[in-house]
PDB file of N, CA and C in Angstrom:
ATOM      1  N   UNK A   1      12.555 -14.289   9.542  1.00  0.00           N
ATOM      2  CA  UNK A   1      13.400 -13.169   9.219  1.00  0.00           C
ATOM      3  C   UNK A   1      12.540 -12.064   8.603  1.00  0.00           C
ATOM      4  N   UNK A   2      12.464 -10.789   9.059  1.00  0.00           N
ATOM      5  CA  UNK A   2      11.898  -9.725   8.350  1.00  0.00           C
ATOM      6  C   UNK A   2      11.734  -9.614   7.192  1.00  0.00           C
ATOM      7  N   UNK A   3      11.151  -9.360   6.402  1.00  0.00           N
ATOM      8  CA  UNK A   3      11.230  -8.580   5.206  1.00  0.00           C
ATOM      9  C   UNK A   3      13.003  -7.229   4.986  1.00  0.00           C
ATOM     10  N   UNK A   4      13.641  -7.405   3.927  1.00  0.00           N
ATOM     11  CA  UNK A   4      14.204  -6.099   3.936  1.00  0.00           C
ATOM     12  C   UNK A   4      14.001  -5.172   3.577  1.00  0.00           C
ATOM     13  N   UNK A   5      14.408  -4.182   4.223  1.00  0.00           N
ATOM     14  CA  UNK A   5      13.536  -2.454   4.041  1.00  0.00           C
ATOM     15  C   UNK A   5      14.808  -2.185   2.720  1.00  0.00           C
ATOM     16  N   UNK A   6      13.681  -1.281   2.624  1.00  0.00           N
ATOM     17  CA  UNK A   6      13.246  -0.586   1.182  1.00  0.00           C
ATOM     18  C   UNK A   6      14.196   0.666   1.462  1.00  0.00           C
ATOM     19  N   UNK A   7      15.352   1.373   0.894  1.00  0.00           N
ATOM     20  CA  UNK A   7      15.989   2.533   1.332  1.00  0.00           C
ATOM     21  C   UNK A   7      14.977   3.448   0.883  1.00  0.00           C
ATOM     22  N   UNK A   8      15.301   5.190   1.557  1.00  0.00           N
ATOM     23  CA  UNK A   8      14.324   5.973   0.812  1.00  0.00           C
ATOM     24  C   UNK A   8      14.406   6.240  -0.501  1.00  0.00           C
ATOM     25  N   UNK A   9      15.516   6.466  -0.924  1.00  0.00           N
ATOM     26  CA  UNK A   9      16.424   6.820  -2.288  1.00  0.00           C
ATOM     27  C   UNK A   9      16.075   5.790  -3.000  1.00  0.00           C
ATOM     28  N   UNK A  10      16.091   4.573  -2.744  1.00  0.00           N
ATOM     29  CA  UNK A  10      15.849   3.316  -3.512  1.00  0.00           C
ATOM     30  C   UNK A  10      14.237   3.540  -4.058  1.00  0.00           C
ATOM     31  N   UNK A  11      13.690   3.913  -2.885  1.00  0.00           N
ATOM     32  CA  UNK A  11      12.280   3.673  -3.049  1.00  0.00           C
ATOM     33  C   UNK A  11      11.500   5.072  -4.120  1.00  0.00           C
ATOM     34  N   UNK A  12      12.306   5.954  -3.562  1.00  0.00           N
ATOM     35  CA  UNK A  12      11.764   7.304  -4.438  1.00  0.00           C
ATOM     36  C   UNK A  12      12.087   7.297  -5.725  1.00  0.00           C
ATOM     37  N   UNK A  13      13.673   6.675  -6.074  1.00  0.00           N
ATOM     38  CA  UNK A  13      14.127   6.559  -7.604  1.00  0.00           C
ATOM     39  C   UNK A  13      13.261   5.065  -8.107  1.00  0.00           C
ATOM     40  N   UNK A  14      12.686   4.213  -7.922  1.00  0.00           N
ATOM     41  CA  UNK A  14      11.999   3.443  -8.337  1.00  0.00           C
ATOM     42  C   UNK A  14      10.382   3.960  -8.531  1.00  0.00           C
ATOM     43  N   UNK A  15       9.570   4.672  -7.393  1.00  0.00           N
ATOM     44  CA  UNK A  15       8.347   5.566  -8.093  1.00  0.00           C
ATOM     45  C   UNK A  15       8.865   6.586  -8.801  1.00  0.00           C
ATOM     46  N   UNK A  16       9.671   7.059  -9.163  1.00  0.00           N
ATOM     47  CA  UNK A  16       9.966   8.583 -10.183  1.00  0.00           C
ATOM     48  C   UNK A  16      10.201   7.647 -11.262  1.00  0.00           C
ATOM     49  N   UNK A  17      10.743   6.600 -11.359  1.00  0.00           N
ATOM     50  CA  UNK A  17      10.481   5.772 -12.682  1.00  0.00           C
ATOM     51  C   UNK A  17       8.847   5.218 -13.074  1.00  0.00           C
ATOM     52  N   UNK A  18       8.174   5.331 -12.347  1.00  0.00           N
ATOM     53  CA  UNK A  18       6.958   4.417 -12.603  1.00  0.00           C
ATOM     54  C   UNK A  18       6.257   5.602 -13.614  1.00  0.00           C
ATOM     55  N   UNK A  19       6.227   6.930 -12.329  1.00  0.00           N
ATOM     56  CA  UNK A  19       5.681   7.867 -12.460  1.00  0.00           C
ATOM     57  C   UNK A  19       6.188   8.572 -13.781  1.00  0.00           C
ATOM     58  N   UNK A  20       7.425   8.371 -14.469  1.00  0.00           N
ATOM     59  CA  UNK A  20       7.776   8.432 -15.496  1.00  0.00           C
ATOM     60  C   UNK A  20       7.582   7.795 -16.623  1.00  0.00           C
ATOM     61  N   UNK A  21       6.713   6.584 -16.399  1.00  0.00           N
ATOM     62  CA  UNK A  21       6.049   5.477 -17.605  1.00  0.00           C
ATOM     63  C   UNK A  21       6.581   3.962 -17.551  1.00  0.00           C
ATOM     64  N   UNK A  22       7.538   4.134 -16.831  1.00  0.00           N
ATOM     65  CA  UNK A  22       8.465   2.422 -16.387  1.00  0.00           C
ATOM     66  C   UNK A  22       7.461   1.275 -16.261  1.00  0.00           C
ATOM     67  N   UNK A  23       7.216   0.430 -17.097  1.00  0.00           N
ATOM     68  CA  UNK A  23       6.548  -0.639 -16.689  1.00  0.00           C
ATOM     69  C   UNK A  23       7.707  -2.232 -16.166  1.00  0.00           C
ATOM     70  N   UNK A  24       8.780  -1.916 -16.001  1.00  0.00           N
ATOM     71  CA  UNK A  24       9.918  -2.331 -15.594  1.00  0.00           C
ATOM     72  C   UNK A  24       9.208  -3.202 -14.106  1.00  0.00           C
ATOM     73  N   UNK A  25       9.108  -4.531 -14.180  1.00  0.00           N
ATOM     74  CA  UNK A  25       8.339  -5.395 -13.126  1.00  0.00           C
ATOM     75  C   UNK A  25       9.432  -5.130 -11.736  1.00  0.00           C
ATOM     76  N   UNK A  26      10.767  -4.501 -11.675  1.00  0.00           N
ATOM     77  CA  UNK A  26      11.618  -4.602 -10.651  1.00  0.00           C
ATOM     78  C   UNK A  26      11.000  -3.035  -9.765  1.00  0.00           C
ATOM     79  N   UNK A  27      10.841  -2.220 -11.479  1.00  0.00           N
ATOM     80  CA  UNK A  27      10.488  -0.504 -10.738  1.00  0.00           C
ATOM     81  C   UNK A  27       9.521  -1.086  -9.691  1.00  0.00           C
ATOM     82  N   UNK A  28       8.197  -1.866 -10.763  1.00  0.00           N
ATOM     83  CA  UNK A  28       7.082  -1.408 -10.017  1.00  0.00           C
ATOM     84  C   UNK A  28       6.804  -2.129  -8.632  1.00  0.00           C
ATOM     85  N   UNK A  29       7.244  -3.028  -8.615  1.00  0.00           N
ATOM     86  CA  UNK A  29       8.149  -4.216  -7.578  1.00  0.00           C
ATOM     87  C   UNK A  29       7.902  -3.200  -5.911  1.00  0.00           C
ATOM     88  N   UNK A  30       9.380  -2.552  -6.819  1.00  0.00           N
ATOM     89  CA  UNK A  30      10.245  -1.738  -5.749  1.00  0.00           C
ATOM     90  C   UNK A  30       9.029  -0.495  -5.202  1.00  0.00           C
ATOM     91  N   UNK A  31       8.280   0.254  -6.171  1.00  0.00           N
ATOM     92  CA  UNK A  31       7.578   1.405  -5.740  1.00  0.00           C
ATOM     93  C   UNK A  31       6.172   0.558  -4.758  1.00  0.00           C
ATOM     94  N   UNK A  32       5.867  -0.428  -5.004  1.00  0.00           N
ATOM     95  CA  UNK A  32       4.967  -0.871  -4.549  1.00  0.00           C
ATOM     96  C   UNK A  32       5.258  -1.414  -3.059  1.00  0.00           C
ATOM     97  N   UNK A  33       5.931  -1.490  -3.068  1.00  0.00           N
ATOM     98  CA  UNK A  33       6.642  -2.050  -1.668  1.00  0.00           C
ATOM     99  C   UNK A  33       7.133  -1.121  -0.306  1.00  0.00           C
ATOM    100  N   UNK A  34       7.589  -0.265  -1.565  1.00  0.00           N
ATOM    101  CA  UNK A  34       8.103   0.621  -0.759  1.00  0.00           C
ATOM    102  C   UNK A  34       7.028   1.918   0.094  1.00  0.00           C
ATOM    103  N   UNK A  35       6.339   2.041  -1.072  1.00  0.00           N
ATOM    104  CA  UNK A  35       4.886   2.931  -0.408  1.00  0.00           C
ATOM    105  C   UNK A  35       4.149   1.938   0.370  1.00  0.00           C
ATOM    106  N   UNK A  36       4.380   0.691   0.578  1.00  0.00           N
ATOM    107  CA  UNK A  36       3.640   0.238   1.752  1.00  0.00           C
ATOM    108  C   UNK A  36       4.273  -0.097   2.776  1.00  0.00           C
ATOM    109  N   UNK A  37       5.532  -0.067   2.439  1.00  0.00           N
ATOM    110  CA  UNK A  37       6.293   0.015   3.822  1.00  0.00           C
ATOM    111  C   UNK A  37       5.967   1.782   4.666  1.00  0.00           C
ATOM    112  N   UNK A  38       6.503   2.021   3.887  1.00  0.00           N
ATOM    113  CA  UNK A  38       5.976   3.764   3.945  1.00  0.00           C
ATOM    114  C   UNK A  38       4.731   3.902   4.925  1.00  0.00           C
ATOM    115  N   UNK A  39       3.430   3.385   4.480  1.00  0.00           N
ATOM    116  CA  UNK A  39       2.575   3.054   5.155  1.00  0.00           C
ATOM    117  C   UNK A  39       2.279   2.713   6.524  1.00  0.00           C
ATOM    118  N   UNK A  40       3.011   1.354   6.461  1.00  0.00           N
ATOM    119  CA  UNK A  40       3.439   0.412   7.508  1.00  0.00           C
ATOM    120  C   UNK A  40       3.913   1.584   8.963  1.00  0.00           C
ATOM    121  N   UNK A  41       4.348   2.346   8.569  1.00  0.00           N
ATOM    122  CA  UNK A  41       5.866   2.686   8.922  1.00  0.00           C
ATOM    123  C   UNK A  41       5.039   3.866   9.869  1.00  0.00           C
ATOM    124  N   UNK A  42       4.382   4.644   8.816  1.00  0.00           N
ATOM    125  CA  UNK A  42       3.411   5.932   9.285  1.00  0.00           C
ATOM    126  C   UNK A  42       2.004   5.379  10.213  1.00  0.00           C
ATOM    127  N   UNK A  43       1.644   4.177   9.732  1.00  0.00           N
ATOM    128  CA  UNK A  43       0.055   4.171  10.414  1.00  0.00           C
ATOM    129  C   UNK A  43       0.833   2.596  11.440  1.00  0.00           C
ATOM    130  N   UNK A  44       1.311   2.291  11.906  1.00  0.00           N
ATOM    131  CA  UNK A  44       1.613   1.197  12.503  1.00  0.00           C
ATOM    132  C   UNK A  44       0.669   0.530  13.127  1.00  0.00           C
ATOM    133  N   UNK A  45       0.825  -0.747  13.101  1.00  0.00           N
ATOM    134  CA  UNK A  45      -0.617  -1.592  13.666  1.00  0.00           C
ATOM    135  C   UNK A  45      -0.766  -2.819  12.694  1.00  0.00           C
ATOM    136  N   UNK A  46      -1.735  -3.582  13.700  1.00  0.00           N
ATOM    137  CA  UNK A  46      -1.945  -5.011  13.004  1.00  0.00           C
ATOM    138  C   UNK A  46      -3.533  -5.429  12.784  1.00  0.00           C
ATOM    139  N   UNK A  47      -4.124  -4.276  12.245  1.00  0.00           N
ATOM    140  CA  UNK A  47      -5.851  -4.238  12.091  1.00  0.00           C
ATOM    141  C   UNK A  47      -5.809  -4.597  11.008  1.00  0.00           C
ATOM    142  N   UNK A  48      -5.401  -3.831   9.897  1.00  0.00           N
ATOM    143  CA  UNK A  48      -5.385  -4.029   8.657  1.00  0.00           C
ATOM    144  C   UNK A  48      -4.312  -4.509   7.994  1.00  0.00           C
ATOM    145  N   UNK A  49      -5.212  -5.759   7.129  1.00  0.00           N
ATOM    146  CA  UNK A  49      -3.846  -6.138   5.857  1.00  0.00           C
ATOM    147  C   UNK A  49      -4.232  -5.715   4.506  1.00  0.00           C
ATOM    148  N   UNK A  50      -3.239  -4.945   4.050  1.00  0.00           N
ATOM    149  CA  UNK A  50      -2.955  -4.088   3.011  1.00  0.00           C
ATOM    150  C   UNK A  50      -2.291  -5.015   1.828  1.00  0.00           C
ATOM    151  N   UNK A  51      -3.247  -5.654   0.829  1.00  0.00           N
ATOM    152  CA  UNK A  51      -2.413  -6.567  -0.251  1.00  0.00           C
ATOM    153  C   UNK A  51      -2.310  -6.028  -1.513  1.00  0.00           C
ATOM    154  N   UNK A  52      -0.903  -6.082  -2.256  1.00  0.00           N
ATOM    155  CA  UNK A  52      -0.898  -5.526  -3.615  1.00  0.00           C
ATOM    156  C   UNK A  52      -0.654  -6.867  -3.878  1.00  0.00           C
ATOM    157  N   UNK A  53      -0.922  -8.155  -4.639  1.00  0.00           N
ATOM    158  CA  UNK A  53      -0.481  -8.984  -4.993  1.00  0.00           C
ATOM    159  C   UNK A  53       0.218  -8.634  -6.739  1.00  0.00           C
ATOM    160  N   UNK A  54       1.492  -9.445  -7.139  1.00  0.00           N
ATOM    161  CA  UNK A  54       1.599 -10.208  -6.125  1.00  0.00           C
ATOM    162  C   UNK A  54       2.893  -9.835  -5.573  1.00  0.00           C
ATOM    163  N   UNK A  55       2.877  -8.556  -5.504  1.00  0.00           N
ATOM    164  CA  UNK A  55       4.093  -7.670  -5.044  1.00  0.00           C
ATOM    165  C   UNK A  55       3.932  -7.441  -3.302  1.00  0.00           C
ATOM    166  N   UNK A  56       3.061  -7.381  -2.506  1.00  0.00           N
ATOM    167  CA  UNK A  56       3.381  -7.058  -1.108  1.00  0.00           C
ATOM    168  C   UNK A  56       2.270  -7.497  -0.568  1.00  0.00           C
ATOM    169  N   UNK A  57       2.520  -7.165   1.117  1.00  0.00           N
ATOM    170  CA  UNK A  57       1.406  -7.229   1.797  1.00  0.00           C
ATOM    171  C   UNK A  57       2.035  -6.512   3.051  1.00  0.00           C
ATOM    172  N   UNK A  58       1.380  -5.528   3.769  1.00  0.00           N
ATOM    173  CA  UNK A  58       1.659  -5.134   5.112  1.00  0.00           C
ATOM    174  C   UNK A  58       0.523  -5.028   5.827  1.00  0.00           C
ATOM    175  N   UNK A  59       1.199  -5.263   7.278  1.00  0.00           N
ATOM    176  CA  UNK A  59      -0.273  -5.119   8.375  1.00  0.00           C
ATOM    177  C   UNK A  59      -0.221  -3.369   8.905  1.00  0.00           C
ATOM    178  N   UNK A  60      -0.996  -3.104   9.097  1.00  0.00           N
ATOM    179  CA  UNK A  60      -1.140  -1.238   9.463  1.00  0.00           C
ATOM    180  C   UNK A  60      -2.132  -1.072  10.504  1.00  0.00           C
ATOM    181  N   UNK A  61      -2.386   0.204  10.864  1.00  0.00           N
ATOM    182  CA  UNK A  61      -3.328   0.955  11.440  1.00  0.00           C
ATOM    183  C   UNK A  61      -3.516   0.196  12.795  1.00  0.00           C
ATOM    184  N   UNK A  62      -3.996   1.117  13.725  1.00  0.00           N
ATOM    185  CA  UNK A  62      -3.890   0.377  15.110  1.00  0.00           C
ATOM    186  C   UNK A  62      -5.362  -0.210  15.350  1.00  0.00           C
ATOM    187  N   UNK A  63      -5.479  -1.158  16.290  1.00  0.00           N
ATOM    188  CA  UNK A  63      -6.602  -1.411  16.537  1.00  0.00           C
ATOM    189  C   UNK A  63      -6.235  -3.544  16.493  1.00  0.00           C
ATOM    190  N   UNK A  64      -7.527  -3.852  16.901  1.00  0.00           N
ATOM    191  CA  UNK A  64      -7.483  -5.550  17.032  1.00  0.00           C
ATOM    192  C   UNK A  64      -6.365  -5.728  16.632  1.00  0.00           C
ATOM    193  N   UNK A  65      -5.436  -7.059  17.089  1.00  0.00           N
ATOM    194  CA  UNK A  65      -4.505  -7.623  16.129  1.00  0.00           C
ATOM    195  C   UNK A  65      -5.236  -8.828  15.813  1.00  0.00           C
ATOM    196  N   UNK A  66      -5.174  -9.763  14.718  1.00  0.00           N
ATOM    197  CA  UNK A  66      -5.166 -11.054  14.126  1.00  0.00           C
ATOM    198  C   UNK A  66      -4.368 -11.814  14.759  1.00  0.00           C
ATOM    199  N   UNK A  67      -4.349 -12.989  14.572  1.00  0.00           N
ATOM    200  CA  UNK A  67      -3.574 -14.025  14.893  1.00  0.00           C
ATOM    201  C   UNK A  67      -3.252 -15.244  13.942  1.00  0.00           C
ATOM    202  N   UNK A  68      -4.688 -15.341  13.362  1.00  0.00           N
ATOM    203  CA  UNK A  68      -5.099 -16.632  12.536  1.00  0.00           C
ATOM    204  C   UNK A  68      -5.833 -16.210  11.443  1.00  0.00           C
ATOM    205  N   UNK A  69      -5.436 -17.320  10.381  1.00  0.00           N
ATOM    206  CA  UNK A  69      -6.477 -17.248   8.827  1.00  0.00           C
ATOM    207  C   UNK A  69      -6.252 -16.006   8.588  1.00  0.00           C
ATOM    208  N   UNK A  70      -7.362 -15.585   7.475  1.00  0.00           N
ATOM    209  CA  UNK A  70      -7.798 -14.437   7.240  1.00  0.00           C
ATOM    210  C   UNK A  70      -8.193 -12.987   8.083  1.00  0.00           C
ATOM    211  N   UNK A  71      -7.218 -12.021   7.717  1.00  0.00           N
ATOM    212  CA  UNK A  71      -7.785 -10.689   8.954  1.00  0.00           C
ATOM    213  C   UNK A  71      -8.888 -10.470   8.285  1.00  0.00           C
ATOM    214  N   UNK A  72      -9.941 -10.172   9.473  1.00  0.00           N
ATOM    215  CA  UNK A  72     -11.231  -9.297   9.466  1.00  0.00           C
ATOM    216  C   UNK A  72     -11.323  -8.180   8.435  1.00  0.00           C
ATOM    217  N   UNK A  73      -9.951  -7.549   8.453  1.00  0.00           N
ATOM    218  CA  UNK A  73     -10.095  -6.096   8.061  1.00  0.00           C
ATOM    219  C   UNK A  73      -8.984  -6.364   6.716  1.00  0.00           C
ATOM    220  N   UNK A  74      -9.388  -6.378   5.424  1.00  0.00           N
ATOM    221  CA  UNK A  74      -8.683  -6.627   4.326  1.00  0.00           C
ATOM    222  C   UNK A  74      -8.946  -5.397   3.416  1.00  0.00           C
ATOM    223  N   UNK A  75      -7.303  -5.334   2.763  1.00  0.00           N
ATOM    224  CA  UNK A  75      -7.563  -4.243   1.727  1.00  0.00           C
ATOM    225  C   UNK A  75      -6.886  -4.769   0.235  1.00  0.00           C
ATOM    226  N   UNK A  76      -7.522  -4.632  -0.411  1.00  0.00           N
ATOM    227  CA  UNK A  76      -6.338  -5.527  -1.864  1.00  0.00           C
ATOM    228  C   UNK A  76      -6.868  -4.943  -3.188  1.00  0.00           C
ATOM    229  N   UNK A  77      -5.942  -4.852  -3.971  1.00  0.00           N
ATOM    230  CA  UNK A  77      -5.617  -3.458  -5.140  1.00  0.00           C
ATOM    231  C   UNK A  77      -4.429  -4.058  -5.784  1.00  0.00           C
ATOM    232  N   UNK A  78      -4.638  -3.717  -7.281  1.00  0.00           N
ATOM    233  CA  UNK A  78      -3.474  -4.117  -8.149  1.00  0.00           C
ATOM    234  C   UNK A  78      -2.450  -2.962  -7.911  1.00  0.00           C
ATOM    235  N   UNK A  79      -1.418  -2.969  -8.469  1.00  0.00           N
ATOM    236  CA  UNK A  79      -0.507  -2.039  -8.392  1.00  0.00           C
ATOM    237  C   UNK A  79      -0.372  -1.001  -8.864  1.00  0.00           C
ATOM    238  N   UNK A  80      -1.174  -0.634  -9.899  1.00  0.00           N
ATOM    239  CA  UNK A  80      -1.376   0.191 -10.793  1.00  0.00           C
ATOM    240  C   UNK A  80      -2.563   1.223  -9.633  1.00  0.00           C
ATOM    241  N   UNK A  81      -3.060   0.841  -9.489  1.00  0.00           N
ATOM    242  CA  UNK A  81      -4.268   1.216  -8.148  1.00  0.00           C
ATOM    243  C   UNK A  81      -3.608   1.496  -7.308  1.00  0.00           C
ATOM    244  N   UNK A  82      -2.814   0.949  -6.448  1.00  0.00           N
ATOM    245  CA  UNK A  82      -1.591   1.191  -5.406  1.00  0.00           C
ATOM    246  C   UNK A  82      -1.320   2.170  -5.545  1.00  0.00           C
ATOM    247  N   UNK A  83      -0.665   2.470  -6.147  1.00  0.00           N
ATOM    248  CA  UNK A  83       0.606   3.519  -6.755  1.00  0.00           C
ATOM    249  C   UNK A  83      -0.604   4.843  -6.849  1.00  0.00           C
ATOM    250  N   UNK A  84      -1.438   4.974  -7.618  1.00  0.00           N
ATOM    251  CA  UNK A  84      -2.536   5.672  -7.836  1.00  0.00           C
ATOM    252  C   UNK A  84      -2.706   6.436  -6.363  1.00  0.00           C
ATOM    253  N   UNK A  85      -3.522   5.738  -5.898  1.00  0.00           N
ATOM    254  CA  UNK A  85      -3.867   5.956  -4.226  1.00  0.00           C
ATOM    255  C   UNK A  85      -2.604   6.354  -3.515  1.00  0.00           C
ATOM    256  N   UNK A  86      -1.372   5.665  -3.260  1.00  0.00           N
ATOM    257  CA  UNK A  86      -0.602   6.170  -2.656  1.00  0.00           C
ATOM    258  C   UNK A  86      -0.191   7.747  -2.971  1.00  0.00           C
ATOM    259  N   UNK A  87      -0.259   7.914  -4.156  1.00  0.00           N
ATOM    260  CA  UNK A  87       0.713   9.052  -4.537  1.00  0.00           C
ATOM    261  C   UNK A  87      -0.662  10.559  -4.234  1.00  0.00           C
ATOM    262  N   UNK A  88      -1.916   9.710  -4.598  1.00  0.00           N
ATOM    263  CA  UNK A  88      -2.451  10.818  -4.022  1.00  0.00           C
ATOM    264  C   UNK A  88      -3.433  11.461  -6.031  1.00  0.00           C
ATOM    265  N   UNK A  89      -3.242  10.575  -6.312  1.00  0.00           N
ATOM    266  CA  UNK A  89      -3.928  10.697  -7.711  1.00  0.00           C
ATOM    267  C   UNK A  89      -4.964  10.122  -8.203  1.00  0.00           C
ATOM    268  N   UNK A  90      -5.492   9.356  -7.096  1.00  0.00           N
ATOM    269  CA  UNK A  90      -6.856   8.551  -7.055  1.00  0.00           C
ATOM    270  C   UNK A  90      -7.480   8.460  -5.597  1.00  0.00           C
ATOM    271  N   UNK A  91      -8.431   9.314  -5.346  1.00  0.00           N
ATOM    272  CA  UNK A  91      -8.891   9.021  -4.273  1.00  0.00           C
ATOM    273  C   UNK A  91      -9.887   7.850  -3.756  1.00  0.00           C
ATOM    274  N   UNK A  92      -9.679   7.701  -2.562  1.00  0.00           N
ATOM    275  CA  UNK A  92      -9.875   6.074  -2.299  1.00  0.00           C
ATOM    276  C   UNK A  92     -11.280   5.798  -2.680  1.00  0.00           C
ATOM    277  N   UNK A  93     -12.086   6.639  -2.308  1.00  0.00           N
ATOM    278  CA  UNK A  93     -13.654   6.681  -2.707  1.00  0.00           C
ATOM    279  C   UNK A  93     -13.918   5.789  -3.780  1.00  0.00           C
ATOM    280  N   UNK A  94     -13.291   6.975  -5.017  1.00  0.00           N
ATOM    281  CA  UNK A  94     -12.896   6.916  -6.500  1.00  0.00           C
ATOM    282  C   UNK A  94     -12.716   5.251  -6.704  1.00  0.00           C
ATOM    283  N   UNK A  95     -11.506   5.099  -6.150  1.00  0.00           N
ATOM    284  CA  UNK A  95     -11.038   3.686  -6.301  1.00  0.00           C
ATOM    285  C   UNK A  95     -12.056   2.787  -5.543  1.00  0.00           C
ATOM    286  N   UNK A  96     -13.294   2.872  -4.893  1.00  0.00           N
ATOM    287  CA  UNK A  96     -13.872   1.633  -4.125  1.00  0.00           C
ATOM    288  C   UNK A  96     -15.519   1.549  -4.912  1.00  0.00           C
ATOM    289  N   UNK A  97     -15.773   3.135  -5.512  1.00  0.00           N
ATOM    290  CA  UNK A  97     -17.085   3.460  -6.377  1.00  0.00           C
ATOM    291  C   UNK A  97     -16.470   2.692  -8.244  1.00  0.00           C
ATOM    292  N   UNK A  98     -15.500   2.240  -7.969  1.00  0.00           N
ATOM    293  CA  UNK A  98     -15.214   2.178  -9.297  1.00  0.00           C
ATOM    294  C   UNK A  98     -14.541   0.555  -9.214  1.00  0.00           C
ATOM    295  N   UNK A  99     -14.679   0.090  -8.228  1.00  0.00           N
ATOM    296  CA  UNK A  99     -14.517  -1.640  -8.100  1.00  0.00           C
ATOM    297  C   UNK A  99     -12.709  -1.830  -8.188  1.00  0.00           C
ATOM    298  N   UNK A 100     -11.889  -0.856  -8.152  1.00  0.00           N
ATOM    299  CA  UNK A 100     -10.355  -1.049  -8.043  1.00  0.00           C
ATOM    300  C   UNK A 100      -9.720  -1.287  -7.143  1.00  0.00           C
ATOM    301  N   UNK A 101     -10.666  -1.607  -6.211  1.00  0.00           N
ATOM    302  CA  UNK A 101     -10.350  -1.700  -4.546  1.00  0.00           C
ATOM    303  C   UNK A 101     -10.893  -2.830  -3.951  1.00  0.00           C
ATOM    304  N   UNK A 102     -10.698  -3.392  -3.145  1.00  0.00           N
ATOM    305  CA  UNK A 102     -11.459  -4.470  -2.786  1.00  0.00           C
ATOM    306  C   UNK A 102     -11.408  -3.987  -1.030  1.00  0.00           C
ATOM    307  N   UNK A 103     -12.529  -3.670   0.168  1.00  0.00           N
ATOM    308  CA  UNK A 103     -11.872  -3.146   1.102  1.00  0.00           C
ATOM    309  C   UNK A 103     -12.990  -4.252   1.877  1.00  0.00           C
ATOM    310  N   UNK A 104     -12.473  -5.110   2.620  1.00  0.00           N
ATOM    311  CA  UNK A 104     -13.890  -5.732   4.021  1.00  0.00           C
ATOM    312  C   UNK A 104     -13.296  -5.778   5.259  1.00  0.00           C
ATOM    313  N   UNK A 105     -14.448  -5.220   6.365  1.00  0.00           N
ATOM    314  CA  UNK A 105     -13.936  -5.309   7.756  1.00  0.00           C
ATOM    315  C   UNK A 105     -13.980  -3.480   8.055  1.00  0.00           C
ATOM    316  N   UNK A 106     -14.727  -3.292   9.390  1.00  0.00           N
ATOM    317  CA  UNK A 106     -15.097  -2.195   9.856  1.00  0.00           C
ATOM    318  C   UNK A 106     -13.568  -0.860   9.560  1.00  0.00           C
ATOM    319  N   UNK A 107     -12.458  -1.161   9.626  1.00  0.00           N
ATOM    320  CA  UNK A 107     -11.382  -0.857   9.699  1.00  0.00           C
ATOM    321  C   UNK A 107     -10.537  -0.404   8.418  1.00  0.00           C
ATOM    322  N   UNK A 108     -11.050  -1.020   7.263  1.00  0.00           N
ATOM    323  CA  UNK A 108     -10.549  -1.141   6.169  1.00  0.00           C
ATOM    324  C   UNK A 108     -10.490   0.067   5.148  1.00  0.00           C
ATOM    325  N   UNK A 109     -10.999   1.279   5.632  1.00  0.00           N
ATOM    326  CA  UNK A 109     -10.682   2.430   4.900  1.00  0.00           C
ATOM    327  C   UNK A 109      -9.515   3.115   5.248  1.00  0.00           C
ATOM    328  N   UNK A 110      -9.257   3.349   4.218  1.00  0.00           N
ATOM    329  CA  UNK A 110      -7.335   4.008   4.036  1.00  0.00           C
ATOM    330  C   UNK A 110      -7.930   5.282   3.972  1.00  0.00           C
ATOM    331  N   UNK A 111      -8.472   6.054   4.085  1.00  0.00           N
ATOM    332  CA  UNK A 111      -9.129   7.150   3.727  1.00  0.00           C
ATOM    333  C   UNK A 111      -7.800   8.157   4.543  1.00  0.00           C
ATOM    334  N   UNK A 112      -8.060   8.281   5.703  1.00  0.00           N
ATOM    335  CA  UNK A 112      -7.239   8.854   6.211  1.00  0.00           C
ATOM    336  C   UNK A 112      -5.424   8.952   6.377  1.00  0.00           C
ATOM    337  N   UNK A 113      -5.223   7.864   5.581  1.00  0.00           N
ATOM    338  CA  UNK A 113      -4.048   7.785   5.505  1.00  0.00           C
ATOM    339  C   UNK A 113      -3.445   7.529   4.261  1.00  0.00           C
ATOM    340  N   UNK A 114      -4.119   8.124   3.681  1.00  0.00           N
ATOM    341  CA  UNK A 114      -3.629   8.116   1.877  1.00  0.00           C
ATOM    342  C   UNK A 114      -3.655  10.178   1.376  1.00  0.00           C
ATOM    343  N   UNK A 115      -2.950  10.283   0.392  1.00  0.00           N
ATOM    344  CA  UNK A 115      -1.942   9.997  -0.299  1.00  0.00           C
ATOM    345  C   UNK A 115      -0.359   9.133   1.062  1.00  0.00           C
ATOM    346  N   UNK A 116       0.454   8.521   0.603  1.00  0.00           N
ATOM    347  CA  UNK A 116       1.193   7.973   1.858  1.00  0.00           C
ATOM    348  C   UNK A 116       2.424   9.266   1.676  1.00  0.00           C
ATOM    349  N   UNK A 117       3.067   9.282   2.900  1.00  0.00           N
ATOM    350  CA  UNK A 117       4.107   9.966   2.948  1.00  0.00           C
ATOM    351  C   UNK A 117       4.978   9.594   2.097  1.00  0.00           C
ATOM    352  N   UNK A 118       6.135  10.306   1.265  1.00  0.00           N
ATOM    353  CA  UNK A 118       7.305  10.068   0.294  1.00  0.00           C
ATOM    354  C   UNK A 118       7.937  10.552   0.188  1.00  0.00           C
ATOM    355  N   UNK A 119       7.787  11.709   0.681  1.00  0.00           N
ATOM    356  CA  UNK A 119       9.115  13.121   0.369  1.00  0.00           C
ATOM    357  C   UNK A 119       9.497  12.886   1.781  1.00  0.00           C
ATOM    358  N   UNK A 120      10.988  13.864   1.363  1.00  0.00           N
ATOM    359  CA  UNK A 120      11.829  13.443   2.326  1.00  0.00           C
ATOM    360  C   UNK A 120      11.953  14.318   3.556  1.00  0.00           C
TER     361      UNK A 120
END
């Protein structure tokens, strides 16, 4: 069974709380999820897996798919980092020169697809 999607309203009033100081584990839950669905949604594809543990994981960007074990192309970041990068307040560089990122596999730069879409 799918995952259930994230409404936009749901998802925007849960980052305007984060982004407001909410350390509320449901906000950050919800914003974390939701900007990677967001993601998901904008870069579609099964190259890259995108992990916030231990709040999400989505596959993105086009190119090889996986099948088995571990993908080639891994990206994994706490949430606090997430949220950062998504919104467009940490650039990914920033976040990979500064060890907040963990990125392996030819594929694995978000570069181009960060800050993620959110407005409506």
């Amino acid at each position: 069974m799918p995952p259930k999607r994230i409404e936009d309203a749901e998802g925007r009033a849960a980052l305007a709380a984060v982004r407001a100081g909410s350390t509320v584990r449901s906000d950050v839950a919800t914003a974390v999820r939701w900007t990677l669905q967001r993601l998901a949604d904008d870069v579609p594809g099964n190259s890259v897996e995108v992990r916030v543990p231990p709040f999400a994981a989505v596959q993105a960007v086009p190119g090889p798919r996986h099948t088995r074990g571990t993908p080639p192309n891994v990206v994994e970041t706490d949430a606090v980092t997430w949220l950062a990068l998504a919104q467009g307040e940490l650039r990914w560089d920033e976040a990979l020169a500064a060890a907040r990122v963990s990125a392996s596999g030819s594929r694995a730069d978000l570069t181009a697809f960060l800050p993620v879409r959110t407005a409506a």
